[in-house]
C-alpha atoms as a PDB file:
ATOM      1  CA  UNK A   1       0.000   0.000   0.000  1.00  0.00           C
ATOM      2  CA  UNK A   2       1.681   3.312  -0.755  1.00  0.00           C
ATOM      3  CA  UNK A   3       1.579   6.401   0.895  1.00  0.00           C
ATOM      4  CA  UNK A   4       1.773   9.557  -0.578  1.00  0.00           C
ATOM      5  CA  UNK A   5       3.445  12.366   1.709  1.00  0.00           C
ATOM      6  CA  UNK A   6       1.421  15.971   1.074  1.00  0.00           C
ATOM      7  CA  UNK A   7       3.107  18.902   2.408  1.00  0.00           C
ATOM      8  CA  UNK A   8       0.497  20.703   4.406  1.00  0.00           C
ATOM      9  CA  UNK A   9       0.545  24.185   2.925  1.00  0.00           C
ATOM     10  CA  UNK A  10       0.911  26.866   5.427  1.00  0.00           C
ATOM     11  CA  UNK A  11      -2.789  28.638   6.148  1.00  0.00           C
ATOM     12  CA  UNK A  12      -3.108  31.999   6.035  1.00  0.00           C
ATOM     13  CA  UNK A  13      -3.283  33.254   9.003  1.00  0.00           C
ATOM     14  CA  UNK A  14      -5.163  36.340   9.725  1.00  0.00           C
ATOM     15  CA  UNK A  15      -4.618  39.199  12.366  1.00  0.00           C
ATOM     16  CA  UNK A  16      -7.868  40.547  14.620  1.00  0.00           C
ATOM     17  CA  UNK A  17      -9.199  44.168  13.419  1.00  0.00           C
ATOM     18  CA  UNK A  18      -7.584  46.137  16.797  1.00  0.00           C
ATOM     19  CA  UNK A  19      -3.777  44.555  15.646  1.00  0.00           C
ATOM     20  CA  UNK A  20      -4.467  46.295  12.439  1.00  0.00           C
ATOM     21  CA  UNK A  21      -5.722  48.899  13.136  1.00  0.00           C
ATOM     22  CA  UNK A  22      -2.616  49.574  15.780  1.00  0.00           C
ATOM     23  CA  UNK A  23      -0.396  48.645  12.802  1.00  0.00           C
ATOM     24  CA  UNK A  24      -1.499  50.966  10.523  1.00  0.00           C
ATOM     25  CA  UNK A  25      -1.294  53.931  12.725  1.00  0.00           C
ATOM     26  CA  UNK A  26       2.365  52.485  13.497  1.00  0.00           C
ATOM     27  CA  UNK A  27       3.417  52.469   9.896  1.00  0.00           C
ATOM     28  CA  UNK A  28       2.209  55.684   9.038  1.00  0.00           C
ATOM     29  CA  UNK A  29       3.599  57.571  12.090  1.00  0.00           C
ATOM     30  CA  UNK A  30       6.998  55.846  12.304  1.00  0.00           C
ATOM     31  CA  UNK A  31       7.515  56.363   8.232  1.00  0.00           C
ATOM     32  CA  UNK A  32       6.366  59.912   8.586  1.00  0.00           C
ATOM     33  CA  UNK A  33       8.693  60.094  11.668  1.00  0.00           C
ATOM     34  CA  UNK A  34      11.286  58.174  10.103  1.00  0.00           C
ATOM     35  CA  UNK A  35      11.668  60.132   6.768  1.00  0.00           C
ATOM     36  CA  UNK A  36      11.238  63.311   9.078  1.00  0.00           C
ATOM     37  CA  UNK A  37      14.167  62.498  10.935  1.00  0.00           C
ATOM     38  CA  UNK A  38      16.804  62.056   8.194  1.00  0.00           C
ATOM     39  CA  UNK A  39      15.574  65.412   6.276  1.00  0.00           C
ATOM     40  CA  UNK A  40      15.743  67.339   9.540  1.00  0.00           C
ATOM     41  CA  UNK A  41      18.364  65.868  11.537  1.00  0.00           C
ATOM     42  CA  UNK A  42      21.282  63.826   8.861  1.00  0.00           C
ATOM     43  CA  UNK A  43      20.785  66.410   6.585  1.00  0.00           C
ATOM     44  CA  UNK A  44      20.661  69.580   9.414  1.00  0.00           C
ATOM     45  CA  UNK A  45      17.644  70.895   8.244  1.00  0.00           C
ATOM     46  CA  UNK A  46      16.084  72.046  10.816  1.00  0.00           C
ATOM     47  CA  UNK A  47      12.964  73.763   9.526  1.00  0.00           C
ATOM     48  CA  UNK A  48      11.525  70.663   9.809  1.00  0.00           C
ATOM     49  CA  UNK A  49      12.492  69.904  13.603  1.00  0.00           C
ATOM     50  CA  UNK A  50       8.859  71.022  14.898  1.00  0.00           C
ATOM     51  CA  UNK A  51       7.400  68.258  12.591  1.00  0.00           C
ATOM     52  CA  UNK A  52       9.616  65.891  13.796  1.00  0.00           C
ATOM     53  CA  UNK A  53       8.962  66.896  17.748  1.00  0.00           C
ATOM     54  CA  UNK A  54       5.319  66.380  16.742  1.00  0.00           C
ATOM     55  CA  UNK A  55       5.551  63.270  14.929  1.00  0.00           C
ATOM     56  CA  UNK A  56       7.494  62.169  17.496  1.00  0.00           C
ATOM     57  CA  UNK A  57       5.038  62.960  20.176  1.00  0.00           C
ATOM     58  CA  UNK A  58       1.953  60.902  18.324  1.00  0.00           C
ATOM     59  CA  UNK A  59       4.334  57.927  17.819  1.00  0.00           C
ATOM     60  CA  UNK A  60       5.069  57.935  21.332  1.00  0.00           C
ATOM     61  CA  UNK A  61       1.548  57.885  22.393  1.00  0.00           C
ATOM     62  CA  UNK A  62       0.810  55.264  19.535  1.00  0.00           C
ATOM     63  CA  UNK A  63       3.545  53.178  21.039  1.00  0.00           C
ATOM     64  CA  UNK A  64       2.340  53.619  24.316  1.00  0.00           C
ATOM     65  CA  UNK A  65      -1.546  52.322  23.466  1.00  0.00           C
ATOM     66  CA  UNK A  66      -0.303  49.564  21.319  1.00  0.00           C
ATOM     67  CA  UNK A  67       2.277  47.979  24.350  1.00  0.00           C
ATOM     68  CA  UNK A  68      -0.869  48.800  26.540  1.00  0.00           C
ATOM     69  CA  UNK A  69      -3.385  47.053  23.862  1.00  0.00           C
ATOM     70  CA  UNK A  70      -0.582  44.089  23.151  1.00  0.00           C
ATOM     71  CA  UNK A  71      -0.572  43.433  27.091  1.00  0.00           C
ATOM     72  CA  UNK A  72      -4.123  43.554  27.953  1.00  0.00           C
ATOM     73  CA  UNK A  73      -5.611  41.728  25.437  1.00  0.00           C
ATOM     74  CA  UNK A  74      -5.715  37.613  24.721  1.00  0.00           C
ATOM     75  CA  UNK A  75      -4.816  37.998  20.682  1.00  0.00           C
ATOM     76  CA  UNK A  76      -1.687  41.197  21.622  1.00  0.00           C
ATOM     77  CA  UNK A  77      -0.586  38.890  24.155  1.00  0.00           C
ATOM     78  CA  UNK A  78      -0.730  35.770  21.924  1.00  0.00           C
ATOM     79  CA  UNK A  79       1.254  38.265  19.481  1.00  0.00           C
ATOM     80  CA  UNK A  80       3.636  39.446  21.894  1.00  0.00           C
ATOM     81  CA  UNK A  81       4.568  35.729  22.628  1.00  0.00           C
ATOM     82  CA  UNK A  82       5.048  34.509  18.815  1.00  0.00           C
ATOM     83  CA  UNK A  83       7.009  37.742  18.432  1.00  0.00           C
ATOM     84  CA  UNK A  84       9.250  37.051  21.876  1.00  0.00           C
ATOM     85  CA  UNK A  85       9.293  33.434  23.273  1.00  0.00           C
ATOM     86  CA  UNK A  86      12.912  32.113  23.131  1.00  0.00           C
ATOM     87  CA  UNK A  87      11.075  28.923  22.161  1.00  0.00           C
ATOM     88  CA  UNK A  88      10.526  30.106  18.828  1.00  0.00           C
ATOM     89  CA  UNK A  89      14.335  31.033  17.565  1.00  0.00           C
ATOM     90  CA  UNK A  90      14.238  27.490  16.440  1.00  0.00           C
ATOM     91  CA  UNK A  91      11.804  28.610  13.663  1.00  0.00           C
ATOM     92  CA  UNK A  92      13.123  31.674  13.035  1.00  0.00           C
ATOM     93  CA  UNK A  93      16.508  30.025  11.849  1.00  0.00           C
ATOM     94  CA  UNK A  94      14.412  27.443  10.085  1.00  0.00           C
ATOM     95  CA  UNK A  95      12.828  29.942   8.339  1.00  0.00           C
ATOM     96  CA  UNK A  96      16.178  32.331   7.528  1.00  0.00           C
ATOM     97  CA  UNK A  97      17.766  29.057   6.113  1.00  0.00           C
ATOM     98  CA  UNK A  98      14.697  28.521   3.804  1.00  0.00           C
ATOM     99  CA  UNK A  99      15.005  31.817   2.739  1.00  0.00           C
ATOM    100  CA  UNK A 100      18.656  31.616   2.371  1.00  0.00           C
ATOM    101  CA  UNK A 101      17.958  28.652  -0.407  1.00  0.00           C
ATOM    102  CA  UNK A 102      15.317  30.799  -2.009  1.00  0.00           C
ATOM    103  CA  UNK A 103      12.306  29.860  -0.435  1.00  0.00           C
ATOM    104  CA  UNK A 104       9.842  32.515   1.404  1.00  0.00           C
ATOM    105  CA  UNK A 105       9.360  32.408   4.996  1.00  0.00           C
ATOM    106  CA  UNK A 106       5.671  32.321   6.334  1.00  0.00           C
ATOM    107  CA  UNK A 107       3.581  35.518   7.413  1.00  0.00           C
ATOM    108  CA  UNK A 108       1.329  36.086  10.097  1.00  0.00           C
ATOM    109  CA  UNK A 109       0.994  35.939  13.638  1.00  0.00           C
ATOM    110  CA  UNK A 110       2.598  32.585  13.665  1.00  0.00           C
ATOM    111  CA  UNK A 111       5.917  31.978  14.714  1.00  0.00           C
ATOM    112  CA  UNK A 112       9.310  32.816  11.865  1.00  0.00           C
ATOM    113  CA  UNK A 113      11.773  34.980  10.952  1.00  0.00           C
ATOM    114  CA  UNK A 114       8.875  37.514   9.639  1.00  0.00           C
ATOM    115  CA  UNK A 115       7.043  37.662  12.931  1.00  0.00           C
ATOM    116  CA  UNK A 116      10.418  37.821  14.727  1.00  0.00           C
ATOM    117  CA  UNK A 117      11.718  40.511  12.203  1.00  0.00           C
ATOM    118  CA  UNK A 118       7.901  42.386  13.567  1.00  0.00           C
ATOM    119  CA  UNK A 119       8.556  41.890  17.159  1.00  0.00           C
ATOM    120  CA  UNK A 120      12.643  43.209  16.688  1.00  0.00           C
ATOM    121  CA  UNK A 121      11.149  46.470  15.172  1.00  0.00           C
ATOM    122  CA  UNK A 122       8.954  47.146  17.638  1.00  0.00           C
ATOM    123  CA  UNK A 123      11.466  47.201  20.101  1.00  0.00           C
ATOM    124  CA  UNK A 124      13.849  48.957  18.232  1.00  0.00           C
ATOM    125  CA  UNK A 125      11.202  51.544  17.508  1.00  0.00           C
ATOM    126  CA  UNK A 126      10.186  51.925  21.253  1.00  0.00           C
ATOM    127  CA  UNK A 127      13.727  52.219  22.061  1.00  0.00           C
ATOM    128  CA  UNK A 128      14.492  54.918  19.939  1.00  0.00           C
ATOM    129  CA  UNK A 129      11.564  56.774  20.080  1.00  0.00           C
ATOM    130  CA  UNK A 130      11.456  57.192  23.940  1.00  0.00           C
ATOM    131  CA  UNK A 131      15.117  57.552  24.245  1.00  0.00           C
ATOM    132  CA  UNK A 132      14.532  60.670  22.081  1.00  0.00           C
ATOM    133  CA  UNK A 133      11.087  61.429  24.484  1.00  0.00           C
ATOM    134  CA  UNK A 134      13.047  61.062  27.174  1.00  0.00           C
ATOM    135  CA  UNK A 135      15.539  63.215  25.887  1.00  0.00           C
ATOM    136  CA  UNK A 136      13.538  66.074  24.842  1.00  0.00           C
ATOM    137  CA  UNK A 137      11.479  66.227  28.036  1.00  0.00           C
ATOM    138  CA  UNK A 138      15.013  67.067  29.862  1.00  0.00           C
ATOM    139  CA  UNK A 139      16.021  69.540  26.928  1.00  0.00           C
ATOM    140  CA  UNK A 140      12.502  71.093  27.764  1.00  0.00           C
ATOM    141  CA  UNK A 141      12.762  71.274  31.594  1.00  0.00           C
ATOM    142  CA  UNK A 142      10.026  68.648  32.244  1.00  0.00           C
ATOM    143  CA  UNK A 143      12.490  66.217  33.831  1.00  0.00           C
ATOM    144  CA  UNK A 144      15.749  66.541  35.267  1.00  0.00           C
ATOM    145  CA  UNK A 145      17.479  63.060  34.496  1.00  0.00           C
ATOM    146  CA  UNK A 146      21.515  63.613  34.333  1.00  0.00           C
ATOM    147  CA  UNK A 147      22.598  61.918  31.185  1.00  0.00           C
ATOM    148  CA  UNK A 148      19.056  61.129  29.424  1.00  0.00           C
ATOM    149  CA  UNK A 149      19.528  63.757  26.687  1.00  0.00           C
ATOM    150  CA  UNK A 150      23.178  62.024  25.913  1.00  0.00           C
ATOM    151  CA  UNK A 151      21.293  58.732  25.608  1.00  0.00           C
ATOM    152  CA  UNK A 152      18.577  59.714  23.741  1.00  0.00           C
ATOM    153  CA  UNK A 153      20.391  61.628  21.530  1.00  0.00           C
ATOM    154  CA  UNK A 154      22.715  59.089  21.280  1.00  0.00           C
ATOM    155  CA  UNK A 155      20.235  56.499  21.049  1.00  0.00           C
ATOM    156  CA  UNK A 156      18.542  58.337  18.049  1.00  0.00           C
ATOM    157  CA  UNK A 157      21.967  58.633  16.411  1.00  0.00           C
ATOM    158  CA  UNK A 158      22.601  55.222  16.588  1.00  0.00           C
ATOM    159  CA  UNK A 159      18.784  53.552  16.017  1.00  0.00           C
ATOM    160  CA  UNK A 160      17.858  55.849  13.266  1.00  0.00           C
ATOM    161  CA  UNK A 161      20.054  54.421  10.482  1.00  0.00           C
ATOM    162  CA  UNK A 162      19.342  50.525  11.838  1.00  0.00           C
ATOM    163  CA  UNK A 163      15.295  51.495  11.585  1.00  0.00           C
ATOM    164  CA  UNK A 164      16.342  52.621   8.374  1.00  0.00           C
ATOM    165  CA  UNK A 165      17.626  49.263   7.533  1.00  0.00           C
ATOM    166  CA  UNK A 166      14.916  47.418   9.294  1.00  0.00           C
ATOM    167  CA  UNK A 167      11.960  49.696   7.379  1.00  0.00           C
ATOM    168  CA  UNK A 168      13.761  48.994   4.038  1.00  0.00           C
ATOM    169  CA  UNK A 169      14.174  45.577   4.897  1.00  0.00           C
ATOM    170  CA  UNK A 170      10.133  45.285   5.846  1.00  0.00           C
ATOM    171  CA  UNK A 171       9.022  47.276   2.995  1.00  0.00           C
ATOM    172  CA  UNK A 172      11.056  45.116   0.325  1.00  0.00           C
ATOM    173  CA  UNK A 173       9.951  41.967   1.817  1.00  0.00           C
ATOM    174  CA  UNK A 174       6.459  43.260   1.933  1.00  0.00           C
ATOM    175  CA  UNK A 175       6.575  44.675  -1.932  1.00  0.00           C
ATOM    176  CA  UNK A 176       8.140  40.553  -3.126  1.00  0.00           C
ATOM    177  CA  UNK A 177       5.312  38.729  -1.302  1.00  0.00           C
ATOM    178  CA  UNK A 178       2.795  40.970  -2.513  1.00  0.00           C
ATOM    179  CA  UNK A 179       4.575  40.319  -6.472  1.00  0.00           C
ATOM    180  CA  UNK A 180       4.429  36.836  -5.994  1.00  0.00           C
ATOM    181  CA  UNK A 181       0.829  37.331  -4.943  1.00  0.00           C
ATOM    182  CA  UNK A 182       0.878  36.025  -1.278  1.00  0.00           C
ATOM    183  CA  UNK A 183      -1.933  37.435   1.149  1.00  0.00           C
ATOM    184  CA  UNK A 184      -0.098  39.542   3.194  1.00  0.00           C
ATOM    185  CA  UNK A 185      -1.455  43.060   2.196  1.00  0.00           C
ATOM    186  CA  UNK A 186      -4.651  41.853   4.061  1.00  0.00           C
ATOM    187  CA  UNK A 187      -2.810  42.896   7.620  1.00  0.00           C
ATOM    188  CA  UNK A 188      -3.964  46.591   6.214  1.00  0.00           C
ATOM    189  CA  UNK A 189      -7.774  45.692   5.427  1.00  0.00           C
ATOM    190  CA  UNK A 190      -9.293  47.183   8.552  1.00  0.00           C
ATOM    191  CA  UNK A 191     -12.699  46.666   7.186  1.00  0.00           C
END
């Protein structure tokens, strides 16, 4: 009697309304913030510093609901532990040697190097972005923290040109799974 071995094809996983909604308001502040920040800071135009104060500001708040959001709920927690849980490296290097022999890793809230290439940004963004908060509020006067302007400036120095790399990175992938016609534009259908 033969047996013929099917590979299960991977389903497509969908994310609940609230994560896209969060993620939506995240891409669009932290690319406006992002883009912001080299015109006004790498190339020291600073006519656009106000923008980039206020962009700033709205991502922070953004940031703060969706870690507020990701904790509280059953589906932001179930994201924050596919994003985080040591456990899953195993298929996140399963997935980057896939991809290193030309085969797409998954999408979704499911463990891989996509979700874990997700869950690296937001930190990175929360890093950077309340680093340079946190710096701001001392170069205002609303906190007296010796040192926190030199880290978040420093911080922003640093971050900016790895969430650079990171939002290139995302936005490529993003752009070759959408040519080879692979659901993953739906994370944006809030409706």
């Amino acid at each position: 009697m033969a047996v013929s071995i099917v590979e299960p094809t991977q389903k497509s996983a969908s994310y609940p309304r609230g994560a896209r909604v969060l993620h939506l308001g995240l891409v669009l502040l932290f690319s406006f913030e992002l883009l912001n920040s080299i015109l006004a800071l790498w190339f020291q135009h600073f006519s656009l510093f106000q923008w980039h104060v206020l962009a700033g500001l709205a991502l922070s708040a953004w940031l703060t609901l969706s870690w507020v959001i990701y904790c509280a709920t059953p589906w932001g927690r179930r994201l924050l532990y596919v994003w985080y849980w040591p456990g899953n490296l195993v298929v996140v290097f399963r997935d980057l040697g896939r991809l290193l022999r030309g085969q797409l890793p998954g999408h979704g809230p499911e463990p891989g190097l996509s979700s874990w290439w997700q869950g690296m940004f937001l930190l990175l963004v929360s890093w950077v972005n309340y680093a340079g908060l946190g710096a701001w509020m001392t170069m205002q006067g609303y906190l007296t923290v010796p040192g926190l302007t030199h880290i978040g400036l420093s911080s922003m120095r640093l971050g900016t040109p790895i969430l650079l790399y990171f939002w290139l990175g995302h936005v490529a992938m993003a752009f070759y799974h959408a040519l080879r016609r692979q659901p993953l534009w739906s994370i944006f259908v809030i409706w």
